[in-house]
C-alpha atoms as a PDB file:
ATOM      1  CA  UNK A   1       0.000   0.000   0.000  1.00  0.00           C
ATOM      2  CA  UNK A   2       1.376   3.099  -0.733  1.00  0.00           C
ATOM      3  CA  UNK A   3       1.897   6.035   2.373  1.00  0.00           C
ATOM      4  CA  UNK A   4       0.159   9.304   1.269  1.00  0.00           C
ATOM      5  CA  UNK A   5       3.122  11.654   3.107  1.00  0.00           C
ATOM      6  CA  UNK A   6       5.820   9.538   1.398  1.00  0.00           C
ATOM      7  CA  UNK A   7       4.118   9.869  -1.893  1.00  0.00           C
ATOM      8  CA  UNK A   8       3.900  13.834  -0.950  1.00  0.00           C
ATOM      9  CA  UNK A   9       7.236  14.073   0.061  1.00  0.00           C
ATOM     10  CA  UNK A  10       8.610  12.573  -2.853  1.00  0.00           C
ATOM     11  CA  UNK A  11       6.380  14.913  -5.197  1.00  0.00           C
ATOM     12  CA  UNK A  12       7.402  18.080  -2.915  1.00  0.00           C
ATOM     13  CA  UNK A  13      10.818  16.785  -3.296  1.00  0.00           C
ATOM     14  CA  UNK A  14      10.855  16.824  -7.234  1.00  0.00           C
ATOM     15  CA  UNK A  15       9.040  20.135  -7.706  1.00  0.00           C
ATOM     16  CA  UNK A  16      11.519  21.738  -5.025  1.00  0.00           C
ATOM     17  CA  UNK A  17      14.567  20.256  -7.160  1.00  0.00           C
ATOM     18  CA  UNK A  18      13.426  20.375 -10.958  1.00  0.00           C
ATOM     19  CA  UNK A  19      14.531  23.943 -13.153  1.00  0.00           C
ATOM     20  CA  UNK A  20      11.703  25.273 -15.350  1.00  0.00           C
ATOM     21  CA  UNK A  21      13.197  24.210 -18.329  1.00  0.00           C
ATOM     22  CA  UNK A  22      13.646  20.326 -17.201  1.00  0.00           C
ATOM     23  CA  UNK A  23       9.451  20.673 -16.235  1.00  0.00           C
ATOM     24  CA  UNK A  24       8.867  22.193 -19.306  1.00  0.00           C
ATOM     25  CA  UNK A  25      10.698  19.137 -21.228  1.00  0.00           C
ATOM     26  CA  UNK A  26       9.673  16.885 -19.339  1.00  0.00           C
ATOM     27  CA  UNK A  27       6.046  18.409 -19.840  1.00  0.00           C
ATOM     28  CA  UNK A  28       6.879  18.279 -23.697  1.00  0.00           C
ATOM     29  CA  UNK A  29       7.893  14.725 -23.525  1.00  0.00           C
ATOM     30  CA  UNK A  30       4.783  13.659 -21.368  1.00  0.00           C
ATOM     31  CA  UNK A  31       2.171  14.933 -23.109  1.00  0.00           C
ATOM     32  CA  UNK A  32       3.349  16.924 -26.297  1.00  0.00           C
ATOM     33  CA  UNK A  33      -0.270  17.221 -28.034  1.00  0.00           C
ATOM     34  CA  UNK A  34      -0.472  20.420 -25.135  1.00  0.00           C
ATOM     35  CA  UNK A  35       2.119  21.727 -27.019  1.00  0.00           C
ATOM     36  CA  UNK A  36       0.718  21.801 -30.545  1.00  0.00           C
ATOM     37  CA  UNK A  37      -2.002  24.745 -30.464  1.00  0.00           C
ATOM     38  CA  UNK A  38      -1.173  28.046 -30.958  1.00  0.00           C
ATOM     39  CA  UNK A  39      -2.724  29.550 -28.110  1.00  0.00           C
ATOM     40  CA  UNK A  40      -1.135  27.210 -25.749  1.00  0.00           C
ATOM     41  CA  UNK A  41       2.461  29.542 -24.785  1.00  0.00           C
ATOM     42  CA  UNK A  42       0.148  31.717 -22.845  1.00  0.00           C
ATOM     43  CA  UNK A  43      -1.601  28.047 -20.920  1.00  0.00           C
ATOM     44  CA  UNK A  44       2.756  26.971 -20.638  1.00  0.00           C
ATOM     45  CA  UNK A  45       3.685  30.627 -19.115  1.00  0.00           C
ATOM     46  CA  UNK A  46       0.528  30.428 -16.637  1.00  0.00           C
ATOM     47  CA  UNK A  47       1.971  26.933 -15.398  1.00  0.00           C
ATOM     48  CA  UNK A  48       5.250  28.335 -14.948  1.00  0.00           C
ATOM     49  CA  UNK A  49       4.443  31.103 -13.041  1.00  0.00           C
ATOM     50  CA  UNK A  50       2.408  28.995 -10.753  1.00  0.00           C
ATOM     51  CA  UNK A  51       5.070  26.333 -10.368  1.00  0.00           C
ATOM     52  CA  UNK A  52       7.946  29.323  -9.687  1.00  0.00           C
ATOM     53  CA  UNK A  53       5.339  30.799  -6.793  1.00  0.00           C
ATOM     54  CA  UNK A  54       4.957  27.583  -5.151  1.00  0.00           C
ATOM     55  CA  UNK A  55       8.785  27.478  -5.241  1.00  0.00           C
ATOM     56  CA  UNK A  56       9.115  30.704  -3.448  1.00  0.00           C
ATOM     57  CA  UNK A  57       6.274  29.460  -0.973  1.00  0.00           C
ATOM     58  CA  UNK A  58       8.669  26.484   0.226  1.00  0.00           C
END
């Protein structure tokens, strides 16, 4: 069975660690149909922002 506060450790872990441009390729590689409309760099810079203010949170 897994343990939720491992599991939330490890993901706190990874987005404490990971630059923006290893999410954003790794976000590319995962699921790279986000990545083919045009209106989407505006979706990829509201993610980023997000991600960096939960960095500055921690």
């Amino acid at each position: 069975m897994l343990d939720a506060q491992k599991c939330a450790e490890l993901i706190r872990q990874h987005f404490a660690e990971i630059t923006t441009k290893q999410f954003l390729e790794n976000l590319t590689n995962s699921s790279p149909e986000l990545f083919e409309d045009d209106a989407l760099p505006s979706s990829a810079e509201s993610l980023l922002s997000e991600s960096n203010a939960l960095k500055e949170l921690n």
